[in-house]
PDB file of N, CA and C in Angstrom:
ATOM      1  N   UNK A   1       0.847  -1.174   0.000  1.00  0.00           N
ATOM      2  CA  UNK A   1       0.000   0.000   0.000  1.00  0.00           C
ATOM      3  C   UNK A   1       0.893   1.237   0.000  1.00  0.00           C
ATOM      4  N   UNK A   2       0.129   2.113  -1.475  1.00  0.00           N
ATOM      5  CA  UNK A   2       1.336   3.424  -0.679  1.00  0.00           C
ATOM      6  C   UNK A   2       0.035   4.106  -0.115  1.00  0.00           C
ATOM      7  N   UNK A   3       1.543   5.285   0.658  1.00  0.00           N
ATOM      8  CA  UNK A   3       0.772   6.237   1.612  1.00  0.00           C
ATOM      9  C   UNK A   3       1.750   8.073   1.005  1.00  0.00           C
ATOM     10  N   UNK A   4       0.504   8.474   0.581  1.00  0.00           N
ATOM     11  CA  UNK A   4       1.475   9.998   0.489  1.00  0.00           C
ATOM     12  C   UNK A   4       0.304  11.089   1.394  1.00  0.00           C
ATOM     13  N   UNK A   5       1.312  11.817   1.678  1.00  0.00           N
ATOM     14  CA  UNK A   5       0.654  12.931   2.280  1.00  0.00           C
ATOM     15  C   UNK A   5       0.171  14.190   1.474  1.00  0.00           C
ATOM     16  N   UNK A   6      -0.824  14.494   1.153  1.00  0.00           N
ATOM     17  CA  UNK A   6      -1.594  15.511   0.171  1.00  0.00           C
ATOM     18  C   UNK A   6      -2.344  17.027   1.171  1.00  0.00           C
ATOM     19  N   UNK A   7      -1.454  17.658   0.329  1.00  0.00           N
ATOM     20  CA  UNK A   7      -2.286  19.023   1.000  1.00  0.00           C
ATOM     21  C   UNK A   7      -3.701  19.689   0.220  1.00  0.00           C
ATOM     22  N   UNK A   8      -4.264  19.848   1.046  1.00  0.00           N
ATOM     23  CA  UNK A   8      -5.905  20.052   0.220  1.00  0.00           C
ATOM     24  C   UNK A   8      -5.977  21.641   0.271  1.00  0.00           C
ATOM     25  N   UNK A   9      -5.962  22.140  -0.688  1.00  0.00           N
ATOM     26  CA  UNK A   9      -5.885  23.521  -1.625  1.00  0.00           C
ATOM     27  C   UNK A   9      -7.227  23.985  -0.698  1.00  0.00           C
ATOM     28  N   UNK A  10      -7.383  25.640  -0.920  1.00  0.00           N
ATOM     29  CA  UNK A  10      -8.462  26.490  -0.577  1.00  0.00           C
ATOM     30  C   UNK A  10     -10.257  26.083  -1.513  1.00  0.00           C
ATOM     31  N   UNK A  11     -10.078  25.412  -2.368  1.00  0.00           N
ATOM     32  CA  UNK A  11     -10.751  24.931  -3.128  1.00  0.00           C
ATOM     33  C   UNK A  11     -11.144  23.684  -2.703  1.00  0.00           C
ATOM     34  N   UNK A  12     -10.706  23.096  -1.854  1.00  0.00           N
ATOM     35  CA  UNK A  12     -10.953  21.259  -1.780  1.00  0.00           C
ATOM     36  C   UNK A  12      -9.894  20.556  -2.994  1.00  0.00           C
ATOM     37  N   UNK A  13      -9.316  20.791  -3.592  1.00  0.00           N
ATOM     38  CA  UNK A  13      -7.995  20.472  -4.516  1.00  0.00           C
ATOM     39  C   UNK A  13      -7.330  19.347  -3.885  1.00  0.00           C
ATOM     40  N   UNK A  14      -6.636  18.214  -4.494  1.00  0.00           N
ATOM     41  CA  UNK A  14      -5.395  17.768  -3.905  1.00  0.00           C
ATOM     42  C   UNK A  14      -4.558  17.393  -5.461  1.00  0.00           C
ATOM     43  N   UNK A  15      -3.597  17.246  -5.354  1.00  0.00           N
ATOM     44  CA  UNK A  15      -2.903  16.538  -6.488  1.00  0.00           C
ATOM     45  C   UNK A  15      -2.247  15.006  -6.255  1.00  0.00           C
ATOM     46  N   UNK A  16      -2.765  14.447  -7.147  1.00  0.00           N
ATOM     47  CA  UNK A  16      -2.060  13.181  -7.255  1.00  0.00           C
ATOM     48  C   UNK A  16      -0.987  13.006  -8.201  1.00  0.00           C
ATOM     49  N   UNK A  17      -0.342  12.524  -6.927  1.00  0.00           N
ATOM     50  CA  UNK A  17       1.348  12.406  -7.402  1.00  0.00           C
ATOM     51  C   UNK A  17       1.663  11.659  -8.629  1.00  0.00           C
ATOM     52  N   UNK A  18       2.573  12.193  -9.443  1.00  0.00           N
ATOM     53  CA  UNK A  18       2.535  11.160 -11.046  1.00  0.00           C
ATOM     54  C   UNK A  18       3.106  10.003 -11.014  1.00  0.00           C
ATOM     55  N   UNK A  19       2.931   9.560 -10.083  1.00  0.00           N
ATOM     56  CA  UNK A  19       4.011   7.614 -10.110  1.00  0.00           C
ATOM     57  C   UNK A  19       2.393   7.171  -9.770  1.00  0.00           C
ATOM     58  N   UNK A  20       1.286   7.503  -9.359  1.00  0.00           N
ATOM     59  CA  UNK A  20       0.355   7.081  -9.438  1.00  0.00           C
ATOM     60  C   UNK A  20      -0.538   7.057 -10.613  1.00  0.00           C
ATOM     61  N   UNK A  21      -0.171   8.908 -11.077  1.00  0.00           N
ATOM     62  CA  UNK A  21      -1.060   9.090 -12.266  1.00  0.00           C
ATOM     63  C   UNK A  21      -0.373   7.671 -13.209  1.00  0.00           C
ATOM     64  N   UNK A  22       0.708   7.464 -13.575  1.00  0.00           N
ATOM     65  CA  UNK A  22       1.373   6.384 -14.033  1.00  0.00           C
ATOM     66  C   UNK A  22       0.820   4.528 -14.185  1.00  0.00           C
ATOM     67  N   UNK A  23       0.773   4.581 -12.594  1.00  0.00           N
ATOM     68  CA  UNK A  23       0.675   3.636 -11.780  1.00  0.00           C
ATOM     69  C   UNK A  23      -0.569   3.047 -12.836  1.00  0.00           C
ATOM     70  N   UNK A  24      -1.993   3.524 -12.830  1.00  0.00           N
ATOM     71  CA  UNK A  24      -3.096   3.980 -12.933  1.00  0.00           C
ATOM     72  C   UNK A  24      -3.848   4.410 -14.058  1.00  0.00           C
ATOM     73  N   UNK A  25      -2.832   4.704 -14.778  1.00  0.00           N
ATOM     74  CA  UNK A  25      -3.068   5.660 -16.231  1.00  0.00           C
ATOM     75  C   UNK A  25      -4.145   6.329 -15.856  1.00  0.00           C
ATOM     76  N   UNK A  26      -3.752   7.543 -14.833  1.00  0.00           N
ATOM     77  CA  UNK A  26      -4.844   8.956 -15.291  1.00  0.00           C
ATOM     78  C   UNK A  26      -4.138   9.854 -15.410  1.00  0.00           C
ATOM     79  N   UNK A  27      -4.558  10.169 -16.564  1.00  0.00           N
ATOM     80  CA  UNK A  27      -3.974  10.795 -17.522  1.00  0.00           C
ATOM     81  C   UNK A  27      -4.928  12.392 -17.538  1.00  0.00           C
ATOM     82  N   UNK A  28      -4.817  13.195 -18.170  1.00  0.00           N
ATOM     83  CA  UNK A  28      -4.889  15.109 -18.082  1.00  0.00           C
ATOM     84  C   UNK A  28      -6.394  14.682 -18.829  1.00  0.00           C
ATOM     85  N   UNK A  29      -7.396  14.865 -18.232  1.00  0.00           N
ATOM     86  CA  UNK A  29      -8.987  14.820 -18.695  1.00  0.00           C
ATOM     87  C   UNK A  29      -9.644  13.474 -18.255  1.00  0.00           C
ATOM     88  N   UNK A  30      -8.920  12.720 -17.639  1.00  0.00           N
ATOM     89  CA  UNK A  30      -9.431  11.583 -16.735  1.00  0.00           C
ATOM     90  C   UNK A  30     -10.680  11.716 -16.204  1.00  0.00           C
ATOM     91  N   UNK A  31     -11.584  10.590 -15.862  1.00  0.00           N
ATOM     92  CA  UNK A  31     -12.253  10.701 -15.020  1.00  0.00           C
ATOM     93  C   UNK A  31     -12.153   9.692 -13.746  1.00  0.00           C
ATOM     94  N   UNK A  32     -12.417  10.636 -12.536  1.00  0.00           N
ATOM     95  CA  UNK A  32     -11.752   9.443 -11.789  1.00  0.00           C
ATOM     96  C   UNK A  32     -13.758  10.020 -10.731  1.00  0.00           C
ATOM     97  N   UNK A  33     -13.359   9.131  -9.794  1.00  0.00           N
ATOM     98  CA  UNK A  33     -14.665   8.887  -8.413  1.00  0.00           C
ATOM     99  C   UNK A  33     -14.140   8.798  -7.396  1.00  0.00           C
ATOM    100  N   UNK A  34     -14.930   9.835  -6.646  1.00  0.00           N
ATOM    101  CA  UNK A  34     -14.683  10.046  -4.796  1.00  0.00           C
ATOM    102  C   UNK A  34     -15.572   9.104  -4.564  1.00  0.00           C
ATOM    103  N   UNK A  35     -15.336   8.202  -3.406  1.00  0.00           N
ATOM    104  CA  UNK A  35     -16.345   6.932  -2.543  1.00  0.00           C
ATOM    105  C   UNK A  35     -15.972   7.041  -1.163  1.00  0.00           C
ATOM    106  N   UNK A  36     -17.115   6.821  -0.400  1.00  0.00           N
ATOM    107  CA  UNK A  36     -16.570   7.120   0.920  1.00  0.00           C
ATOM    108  C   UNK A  36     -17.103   4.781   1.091  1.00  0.00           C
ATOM    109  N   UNK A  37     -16.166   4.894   1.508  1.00  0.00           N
ATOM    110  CA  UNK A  37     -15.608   3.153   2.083  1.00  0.00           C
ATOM    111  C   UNK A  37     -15.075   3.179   3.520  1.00  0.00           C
ATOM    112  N   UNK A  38     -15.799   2.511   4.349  1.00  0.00           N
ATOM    113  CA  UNK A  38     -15.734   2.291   5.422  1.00  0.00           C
ATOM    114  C   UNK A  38     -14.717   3.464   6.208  1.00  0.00           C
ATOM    115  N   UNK A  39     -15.301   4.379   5.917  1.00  0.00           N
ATOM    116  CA  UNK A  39     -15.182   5.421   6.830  1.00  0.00           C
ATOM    117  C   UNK A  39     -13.529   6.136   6.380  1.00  0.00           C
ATOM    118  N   UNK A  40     -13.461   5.582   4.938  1.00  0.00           N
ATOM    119  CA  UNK A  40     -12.389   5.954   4.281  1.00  0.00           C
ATOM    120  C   UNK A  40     -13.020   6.565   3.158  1.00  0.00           C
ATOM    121  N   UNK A  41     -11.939   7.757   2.164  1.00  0.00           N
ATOM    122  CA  UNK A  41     -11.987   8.268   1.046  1.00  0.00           C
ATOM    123  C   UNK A  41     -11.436   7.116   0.070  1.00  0.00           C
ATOM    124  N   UNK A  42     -12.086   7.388  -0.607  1.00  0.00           N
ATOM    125  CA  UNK A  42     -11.231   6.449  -1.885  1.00  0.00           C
ATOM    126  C   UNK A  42     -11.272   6.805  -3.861  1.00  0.00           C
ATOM    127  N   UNK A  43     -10.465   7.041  -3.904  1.00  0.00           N
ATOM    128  CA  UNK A  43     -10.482   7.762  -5.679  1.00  0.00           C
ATOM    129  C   UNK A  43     -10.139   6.517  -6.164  1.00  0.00           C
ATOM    130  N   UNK A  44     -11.383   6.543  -7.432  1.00  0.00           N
ATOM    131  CA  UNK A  44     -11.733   5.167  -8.474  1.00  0.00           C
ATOM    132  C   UNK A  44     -11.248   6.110  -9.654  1.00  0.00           C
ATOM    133  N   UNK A  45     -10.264   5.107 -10.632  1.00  0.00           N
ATOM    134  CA  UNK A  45      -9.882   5.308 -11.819  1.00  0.00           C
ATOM    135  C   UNK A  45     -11.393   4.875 -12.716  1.00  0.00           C
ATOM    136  N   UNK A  46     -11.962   6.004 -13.394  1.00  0.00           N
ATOM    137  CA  UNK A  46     -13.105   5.526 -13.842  1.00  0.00           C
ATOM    138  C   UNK A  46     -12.720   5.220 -15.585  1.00  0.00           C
ATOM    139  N   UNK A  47     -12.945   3.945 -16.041  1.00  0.00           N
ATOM    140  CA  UNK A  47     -12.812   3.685 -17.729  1.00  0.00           C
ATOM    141  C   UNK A  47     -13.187   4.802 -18.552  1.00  0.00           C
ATOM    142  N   UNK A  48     -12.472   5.071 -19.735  1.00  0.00           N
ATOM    143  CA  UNK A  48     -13.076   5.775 -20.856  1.00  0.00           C
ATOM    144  C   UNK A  48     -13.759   4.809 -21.485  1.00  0.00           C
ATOM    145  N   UNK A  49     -14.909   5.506 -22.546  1.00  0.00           N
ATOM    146  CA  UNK A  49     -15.452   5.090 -23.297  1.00  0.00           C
ATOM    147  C   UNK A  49     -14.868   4.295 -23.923  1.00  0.00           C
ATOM    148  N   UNK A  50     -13.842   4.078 -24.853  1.00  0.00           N
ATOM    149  CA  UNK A  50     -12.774   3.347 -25.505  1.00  0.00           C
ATOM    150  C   UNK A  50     -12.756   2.140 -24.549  1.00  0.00           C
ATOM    151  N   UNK A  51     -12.161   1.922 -23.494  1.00  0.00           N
ATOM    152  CA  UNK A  51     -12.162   1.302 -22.613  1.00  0.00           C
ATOM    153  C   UNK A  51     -13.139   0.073 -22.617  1.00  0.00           C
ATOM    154  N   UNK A  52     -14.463   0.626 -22.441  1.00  0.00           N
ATOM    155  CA  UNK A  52     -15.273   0.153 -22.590  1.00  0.00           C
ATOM    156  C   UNK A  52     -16.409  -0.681 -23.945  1.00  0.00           C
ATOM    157  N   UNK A  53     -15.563  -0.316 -24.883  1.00  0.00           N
ATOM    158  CA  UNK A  53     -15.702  -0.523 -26.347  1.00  0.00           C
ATOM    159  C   UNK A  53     -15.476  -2.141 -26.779  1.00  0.00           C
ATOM    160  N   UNK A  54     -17.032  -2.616 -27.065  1.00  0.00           N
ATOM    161  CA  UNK A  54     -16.991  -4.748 -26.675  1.00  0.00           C
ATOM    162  C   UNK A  54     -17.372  -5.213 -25.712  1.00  0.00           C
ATOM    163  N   UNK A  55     -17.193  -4.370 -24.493  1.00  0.00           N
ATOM    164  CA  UNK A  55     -17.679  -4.626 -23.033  1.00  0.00           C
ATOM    165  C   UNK A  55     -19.003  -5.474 -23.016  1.00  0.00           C
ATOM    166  N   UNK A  56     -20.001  -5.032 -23.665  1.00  0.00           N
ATOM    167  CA  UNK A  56     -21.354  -5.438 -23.445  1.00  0.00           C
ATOM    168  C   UNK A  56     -22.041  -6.250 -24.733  1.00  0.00           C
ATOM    169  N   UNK A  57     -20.461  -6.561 -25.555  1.00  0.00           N
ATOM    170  CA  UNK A  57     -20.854  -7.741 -26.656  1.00  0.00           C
ATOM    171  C   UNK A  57     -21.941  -9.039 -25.990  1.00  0.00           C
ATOM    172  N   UNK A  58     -22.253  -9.092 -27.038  1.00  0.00           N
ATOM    173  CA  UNK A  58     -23.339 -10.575 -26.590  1.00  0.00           C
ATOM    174  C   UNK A  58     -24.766 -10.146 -25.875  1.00  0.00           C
ATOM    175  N   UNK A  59     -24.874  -9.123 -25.672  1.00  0.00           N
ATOM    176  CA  UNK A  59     -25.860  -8.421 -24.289  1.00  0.00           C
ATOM    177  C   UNK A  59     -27.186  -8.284 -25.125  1.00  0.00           C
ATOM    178  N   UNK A  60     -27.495  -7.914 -26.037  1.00  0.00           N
ATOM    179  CA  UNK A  60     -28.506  -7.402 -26.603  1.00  0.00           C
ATOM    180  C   UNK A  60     -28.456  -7.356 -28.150  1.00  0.00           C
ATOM    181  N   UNK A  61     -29.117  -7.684 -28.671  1.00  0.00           N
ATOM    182  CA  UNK A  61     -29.713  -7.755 -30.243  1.00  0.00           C
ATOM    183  C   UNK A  61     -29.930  -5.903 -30.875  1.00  0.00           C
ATOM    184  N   UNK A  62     -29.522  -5.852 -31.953  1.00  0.00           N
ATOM    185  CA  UNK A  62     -29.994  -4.314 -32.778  1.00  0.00           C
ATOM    186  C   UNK A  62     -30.962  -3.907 -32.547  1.00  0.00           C
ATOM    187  N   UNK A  63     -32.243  -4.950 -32.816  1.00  0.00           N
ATOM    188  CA  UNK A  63     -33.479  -4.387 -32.568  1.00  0.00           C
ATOM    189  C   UNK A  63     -33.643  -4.014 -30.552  1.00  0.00           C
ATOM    190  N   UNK A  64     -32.733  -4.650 -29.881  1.00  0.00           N
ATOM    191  CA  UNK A  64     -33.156  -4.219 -28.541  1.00  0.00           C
ATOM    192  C   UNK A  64     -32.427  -3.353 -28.228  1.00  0.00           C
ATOM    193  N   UNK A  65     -31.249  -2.784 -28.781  1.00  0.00           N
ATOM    194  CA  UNK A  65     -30.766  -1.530 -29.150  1.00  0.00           C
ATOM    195  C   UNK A  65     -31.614  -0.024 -29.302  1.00  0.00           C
ATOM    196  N   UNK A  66     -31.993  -0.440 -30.966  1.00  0.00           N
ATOM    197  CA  UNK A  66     -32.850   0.561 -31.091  1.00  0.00           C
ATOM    198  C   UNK A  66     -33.997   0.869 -30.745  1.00  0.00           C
ATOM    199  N   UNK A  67     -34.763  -0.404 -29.959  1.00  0.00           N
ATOM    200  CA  UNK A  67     -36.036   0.086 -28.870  1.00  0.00           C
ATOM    201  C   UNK A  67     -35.747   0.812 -27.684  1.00  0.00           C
ATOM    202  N   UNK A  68     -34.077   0.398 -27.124  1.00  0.00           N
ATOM    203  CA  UNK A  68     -33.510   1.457 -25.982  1.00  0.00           C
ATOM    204  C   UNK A  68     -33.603   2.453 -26.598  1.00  0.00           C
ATOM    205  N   UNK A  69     -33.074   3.001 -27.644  1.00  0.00           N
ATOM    206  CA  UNK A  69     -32.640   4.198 -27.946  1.00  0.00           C
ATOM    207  C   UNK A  69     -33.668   5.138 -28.246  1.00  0.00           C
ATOM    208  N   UNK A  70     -34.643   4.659 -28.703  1.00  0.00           N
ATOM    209  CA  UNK A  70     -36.187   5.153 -29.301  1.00  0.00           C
ATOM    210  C   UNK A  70     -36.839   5.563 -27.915  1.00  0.00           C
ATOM    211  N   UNK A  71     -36.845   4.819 -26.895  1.00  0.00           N
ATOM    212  CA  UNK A  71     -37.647   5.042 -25.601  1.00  0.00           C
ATOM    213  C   UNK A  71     -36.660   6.086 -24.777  1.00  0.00           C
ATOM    214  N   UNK A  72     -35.219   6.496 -24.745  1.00  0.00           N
ATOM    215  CA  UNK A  72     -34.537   6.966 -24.199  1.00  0.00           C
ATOM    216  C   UNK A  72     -35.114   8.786 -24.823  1.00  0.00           C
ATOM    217  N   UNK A  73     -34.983   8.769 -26.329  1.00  0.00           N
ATOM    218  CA  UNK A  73     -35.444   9.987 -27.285  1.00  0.00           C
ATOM    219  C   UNK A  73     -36.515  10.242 -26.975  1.00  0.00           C
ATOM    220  N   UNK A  74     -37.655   9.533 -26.561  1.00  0.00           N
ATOM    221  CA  UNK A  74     -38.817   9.774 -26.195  1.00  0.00           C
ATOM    222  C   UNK A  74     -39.157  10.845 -24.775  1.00  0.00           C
ATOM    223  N   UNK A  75     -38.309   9.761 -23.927  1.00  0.00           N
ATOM    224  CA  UNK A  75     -38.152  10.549 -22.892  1.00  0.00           C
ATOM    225  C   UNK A  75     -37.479  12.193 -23.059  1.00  0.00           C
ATOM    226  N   UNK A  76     -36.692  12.141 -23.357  1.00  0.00           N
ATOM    227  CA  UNK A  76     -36.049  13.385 -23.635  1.00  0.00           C
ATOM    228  C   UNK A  76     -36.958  14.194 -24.763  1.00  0.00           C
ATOM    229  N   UNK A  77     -38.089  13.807 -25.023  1.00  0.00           N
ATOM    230  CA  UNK A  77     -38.508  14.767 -26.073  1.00  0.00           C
ATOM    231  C   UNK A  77     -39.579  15.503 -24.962  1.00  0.00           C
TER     232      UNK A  77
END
């Protein structure tokens, strides 16, 4: 486990140190997640889209695709 010590800016700011950004690949436009875990903070490296690209092969048929997508537009209309 590492342990670094982070100073938290006037903003709520901290920086993560680059042997992590590394560590981790987060990289400058990342998205990462605050979680509070058992009474701990914890920052989640969150996937890019790319990332996620095949992920959900096998899951659903075109046509159950485009009935999501049709009912999603709906809503939003």
């Amino acid at each position: 486990m590492t342990t670094k010590e982070l100073v938290v800016t006037r903003k709520g700011q901290v920086t993560i140190p680059i042997k992590l950004h590394r560590k981790y690949g987060i990289d400058e436009n990342s998205r990462v997640q605050i979680v509070e875990e058992d009474g701990k903070i914890v920052i989640k490296n969150l996937p890019s889209f790319l990332d996620l690209a095949g992920s959900g092969a096998g899951e659903a048929n075109v046509e159950e695709v485009k009935k999501m997508l049709d009912e999603m537009r709906a809503e939003d209309a």
